[in-house]
C-alpha atoms as a PDB file:
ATOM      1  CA  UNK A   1      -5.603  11.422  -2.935  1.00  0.00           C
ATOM      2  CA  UNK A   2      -4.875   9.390   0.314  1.00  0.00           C
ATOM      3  CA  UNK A   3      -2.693   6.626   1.614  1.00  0.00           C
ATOM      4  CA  UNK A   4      -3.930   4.730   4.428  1.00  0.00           C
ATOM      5  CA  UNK A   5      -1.906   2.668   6.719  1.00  0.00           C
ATOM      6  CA  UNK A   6      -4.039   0.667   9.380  1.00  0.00           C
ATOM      7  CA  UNK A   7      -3.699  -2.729  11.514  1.00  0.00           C
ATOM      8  CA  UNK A   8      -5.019  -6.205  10.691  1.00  0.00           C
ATOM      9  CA  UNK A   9      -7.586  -5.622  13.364  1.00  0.00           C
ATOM     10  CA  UNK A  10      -8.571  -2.335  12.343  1.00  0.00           C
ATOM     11  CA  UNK A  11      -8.754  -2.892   8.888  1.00  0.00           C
ATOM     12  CA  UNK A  12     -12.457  -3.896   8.399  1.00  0.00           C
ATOM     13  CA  UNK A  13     -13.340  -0.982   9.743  1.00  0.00           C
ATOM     14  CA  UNK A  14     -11.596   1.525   7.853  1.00  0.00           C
ATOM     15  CA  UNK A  15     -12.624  -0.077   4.691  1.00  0.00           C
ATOM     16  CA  UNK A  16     -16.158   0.547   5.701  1.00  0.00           C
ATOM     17  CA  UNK A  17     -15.537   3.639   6.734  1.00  0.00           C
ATOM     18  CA  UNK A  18     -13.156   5.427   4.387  1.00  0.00           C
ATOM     19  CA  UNK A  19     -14.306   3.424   1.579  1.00  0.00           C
ATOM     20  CA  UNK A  20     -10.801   2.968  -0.467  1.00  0.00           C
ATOM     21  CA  UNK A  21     -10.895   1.324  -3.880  1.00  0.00           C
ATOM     22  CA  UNK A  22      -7.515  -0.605  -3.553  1.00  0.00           C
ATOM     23  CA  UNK A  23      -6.299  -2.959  -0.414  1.00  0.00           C
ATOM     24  CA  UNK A  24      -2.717  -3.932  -0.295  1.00  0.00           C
ATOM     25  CA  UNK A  25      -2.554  -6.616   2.814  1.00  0.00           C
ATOM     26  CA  UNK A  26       1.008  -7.258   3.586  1.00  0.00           C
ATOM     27  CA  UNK A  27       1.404  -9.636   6.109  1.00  0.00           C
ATOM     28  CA  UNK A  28       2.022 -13.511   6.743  1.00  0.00           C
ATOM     29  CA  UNK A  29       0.078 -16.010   5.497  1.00  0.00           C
ATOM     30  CA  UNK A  30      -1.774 -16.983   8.531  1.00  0.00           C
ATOM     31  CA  UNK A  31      -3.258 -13.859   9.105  1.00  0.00           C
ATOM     32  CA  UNK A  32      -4.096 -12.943   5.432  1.00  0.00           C
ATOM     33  CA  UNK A  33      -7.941 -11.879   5.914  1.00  0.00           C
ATOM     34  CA  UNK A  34     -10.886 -12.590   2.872  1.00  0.00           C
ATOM     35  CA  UNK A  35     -11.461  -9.660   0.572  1.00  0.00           C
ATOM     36  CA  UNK A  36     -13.693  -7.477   2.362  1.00  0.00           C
ATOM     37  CA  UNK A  37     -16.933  -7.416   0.329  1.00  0.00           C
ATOM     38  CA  UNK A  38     -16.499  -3.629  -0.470  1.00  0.00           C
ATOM     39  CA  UNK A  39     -13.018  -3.893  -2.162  1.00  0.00           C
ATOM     40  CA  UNK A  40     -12.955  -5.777  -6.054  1.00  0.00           C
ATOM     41  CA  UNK A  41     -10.837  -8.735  -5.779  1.00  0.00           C
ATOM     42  CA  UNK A  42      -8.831  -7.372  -8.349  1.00  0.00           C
ATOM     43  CA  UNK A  43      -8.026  -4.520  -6.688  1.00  0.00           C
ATOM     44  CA  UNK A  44      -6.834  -6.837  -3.094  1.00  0.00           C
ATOM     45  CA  UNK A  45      -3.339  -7.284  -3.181  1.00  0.00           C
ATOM     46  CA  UNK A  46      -2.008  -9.798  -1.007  1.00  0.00           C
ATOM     47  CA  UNK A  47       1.849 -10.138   0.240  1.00  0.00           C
ATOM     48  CA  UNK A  48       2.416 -13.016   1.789  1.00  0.00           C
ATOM     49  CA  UNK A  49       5.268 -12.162   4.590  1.00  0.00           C
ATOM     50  CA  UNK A  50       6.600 -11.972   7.625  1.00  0.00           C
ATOM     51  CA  UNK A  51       7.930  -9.166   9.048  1.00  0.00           C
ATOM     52  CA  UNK A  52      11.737 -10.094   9.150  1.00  0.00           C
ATOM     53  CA  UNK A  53      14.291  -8.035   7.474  1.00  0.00           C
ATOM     54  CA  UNK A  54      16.751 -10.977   7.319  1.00  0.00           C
ATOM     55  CA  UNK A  55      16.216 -14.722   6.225  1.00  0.00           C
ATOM     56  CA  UNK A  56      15.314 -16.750   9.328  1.00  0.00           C
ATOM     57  CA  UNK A  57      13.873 -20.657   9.131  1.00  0.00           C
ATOM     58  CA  UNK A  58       9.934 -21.109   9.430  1.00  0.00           C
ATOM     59  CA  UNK A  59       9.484 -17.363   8.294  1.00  0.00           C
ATOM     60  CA  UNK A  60       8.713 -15.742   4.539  1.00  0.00           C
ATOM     61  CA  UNK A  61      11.107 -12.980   4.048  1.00  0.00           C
ATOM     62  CA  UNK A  62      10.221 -10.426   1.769  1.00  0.00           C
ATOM     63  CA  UNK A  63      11.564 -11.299  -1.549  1.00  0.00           C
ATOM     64  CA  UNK A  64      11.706  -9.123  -4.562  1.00  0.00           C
ATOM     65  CA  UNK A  65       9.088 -10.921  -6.446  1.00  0.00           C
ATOM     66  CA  UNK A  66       6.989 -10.002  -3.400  1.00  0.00           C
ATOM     67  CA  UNK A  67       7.829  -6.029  -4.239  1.00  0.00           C
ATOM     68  CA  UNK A  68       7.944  -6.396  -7.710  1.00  0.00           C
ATOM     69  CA  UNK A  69       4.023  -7.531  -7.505  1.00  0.00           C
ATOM     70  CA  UNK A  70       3.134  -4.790  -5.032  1.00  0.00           C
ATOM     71  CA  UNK A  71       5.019  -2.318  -7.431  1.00  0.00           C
ATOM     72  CA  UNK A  72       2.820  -3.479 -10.290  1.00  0.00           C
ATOM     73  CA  UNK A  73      -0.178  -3.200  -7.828  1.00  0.00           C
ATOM     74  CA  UNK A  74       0.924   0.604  -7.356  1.00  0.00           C
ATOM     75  CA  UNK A  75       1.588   1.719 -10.952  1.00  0.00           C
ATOM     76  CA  UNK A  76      -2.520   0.149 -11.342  1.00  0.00           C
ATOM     77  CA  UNK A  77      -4.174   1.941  -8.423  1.00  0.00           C
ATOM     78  CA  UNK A  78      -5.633   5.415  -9.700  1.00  0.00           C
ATOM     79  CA  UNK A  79      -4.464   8.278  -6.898  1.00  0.00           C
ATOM     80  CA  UNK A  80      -8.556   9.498  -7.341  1.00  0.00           C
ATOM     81  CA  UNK A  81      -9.725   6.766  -4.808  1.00  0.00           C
ATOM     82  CA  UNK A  82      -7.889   6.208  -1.250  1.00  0.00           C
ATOM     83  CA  UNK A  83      -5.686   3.132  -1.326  1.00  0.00           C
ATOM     84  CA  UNK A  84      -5.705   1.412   2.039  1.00  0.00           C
ATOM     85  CA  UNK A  85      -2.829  -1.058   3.440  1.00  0.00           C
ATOM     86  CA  UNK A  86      -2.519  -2.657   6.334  1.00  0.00           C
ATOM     87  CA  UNK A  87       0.034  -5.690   7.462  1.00  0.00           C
ATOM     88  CA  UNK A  88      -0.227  -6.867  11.562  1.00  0.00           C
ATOM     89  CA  UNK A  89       0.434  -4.047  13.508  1.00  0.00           C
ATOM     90  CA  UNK A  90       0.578  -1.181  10.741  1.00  0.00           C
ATOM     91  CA  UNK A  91       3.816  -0.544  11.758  1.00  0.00           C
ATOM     92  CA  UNK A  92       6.527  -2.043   9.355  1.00  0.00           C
ATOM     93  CA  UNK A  93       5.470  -3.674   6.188  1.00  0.00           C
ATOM     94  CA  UNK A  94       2.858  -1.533   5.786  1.00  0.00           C
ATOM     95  CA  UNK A  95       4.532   1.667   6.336  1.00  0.00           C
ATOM     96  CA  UNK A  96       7.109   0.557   3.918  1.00  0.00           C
ATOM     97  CA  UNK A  97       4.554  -0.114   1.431  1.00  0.00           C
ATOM     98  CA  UNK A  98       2.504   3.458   1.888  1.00  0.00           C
ATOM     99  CA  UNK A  99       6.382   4.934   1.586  1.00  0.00           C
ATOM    100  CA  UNK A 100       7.028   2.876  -1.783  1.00  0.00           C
ATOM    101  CA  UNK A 101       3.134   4.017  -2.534  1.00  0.00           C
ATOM    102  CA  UNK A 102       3.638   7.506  -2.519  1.00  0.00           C
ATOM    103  CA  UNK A 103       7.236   7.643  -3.866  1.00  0.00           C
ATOM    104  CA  UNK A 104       5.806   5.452  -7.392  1.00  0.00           C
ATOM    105  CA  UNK A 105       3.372   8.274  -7.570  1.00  0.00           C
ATOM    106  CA  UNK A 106       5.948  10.846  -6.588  1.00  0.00           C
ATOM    107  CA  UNK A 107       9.424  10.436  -7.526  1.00  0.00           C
ATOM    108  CA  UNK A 108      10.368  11.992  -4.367  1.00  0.00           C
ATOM    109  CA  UNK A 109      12.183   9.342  -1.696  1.00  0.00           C
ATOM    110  CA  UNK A 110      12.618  11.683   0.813  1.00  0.00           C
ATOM    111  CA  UNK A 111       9.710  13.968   0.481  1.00  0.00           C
ATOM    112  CA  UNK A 112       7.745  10.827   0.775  1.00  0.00           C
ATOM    113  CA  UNK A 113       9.777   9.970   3.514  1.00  0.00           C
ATOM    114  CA  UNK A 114       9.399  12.878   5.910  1.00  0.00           C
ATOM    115  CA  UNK A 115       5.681  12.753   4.912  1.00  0.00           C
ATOM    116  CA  UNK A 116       5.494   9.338   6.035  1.00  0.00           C
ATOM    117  CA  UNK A 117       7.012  10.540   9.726  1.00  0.00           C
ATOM    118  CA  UNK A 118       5.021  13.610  10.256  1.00  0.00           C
ATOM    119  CA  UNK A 119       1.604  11.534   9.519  1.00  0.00           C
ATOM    120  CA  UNK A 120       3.305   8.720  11.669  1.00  0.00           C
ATOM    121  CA  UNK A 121       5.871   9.277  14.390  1.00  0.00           C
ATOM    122  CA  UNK A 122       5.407   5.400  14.742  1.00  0.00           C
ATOM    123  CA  UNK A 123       6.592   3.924  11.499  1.00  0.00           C
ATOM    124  CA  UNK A 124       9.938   2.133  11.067  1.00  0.00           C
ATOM    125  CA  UNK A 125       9.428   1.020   7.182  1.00  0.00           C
ATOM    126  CA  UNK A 126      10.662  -2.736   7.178  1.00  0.00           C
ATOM    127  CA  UNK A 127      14.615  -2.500   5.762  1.00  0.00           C
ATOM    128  CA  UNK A 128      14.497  -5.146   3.335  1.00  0.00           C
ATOM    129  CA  UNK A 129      11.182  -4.342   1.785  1.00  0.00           C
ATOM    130  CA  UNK A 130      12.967  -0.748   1.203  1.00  0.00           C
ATOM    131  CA  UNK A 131      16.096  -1.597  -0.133  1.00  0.00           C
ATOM    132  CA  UNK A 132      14.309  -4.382  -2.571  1.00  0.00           C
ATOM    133  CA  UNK A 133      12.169  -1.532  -3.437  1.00  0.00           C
ATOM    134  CA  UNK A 134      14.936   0.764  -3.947  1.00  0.00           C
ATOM    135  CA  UNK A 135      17.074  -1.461  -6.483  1.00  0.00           C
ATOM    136  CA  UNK A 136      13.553  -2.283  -8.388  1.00  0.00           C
ATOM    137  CA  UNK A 137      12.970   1.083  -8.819  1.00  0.00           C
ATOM    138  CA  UNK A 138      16.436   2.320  -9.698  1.00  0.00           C
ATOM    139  CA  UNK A 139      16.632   4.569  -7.340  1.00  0.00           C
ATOM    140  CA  UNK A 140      20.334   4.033  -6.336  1.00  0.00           C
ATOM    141  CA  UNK A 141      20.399   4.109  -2.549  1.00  0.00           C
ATOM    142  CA  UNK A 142      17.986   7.157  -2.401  1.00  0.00           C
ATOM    143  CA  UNK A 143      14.700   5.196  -0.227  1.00  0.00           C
ATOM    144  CA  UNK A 144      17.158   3.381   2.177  1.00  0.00           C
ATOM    145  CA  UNK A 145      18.514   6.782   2.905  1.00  0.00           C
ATOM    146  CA  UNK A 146      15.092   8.446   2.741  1.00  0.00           C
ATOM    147  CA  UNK A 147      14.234   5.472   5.496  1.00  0.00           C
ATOM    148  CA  UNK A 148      17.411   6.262   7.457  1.00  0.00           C
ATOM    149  CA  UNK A 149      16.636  10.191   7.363  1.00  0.00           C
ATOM    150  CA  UNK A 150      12.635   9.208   8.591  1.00  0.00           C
ATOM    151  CA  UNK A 151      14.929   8.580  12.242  1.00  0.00           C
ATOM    152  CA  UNK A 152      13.684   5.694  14.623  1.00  0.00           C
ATOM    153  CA  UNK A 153      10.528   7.179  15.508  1.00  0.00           C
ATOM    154  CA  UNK A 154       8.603   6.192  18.860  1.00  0.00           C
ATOM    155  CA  UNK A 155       8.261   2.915  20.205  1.00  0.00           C
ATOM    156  CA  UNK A 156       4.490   1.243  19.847  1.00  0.00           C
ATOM    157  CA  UNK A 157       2.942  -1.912  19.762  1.00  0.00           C
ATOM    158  CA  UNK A 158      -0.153  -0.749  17.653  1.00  0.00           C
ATOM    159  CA  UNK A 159      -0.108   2.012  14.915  1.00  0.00           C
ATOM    160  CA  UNK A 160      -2.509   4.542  14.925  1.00  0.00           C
ATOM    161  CA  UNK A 161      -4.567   5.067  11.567  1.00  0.00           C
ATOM    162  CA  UNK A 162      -2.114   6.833   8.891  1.00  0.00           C
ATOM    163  CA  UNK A 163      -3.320   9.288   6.685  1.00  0.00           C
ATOM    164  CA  UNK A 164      -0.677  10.136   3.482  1.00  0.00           C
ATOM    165  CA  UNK A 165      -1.279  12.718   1.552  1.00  0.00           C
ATOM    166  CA  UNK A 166       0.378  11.928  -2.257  1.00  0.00           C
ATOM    167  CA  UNK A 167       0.500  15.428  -3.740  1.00  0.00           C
ATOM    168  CA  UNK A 168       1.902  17.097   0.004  1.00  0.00           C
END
């Protein structure tokens, strides 16, 4: 099945429209939106963070209860039904949660990796939510350097809708 990486803004839409069962909103808790009436509460994760890589006063950092909870989330959702996640720009946290997505399903860092680039030359996966992901995981170093091989990718404001593909 699908991962689907998307913008706060654009996110009502694409739940409408490519009705997932799951909703991972990663993002600070200002901007966390309602469960959209389409999605199960249940099934609405909700990270509460900025997008900061490094401590830095007034600001959540990503923590690894934070990725321990989204980890959880992943091992529940069912790759049969599209899983949807979005943070502010659908740039950072949320492209390093569809990378962590598809690499729980996986196993593969840097499969998922390159994946992640071709569907988005935009992405730069947020650093710390990758290497917290990394050490829950156990996967000794092998995401951060799947994140460093992904390259810097181009420079946007907004991401475009992201389509992953988990088996390819």
């Amino acid at each position: 099945m699908t991962i689907y990486v998307t913008s706060l803004f654009e996110m009502p839409h694409y739940v409408r429209t490519l009705q997932p069962s799951h909703l991972i909103s990663i993002i600070q808790p200002e901007f966390q939106p309602d469960t959209p009436p389409e999605i199960a509460p249940t099934n609405h994760l909700r990270v509460q963070v900025h997008d900061i890589s490094e401590p830095a006063a007034g600001f959540i950092p990503p923590g690894e209860s934070h990725i321990r909870e989204l980890i959880d989330f992943l091992h529940r959702w069912q790759t049969d039904t599209p899983l949807l996640v979005h943070c502010y720009a659908g740039i950072s946290r949320s492209t390093a949660a569809a990378l962590i997505a598809r690499v729980v399903k996986t196993g593969n860092a840097l499969d998922a990796a390159l994946a992640l680039r071709r569907a988005a030359p935009h992405a730069k996966p947020n650093a710390l939510i990758v290497a917290l992901a990394d050490d829950i995981l156990g996967l000794e170093g092998c995401l951060i350097e799947a994140r460093r091989a992904m390259g810097k990718g181009v420079l946007a404001e907004e991401g475009t809708l992201v389509e992953l593909s988990v088996t390819g």
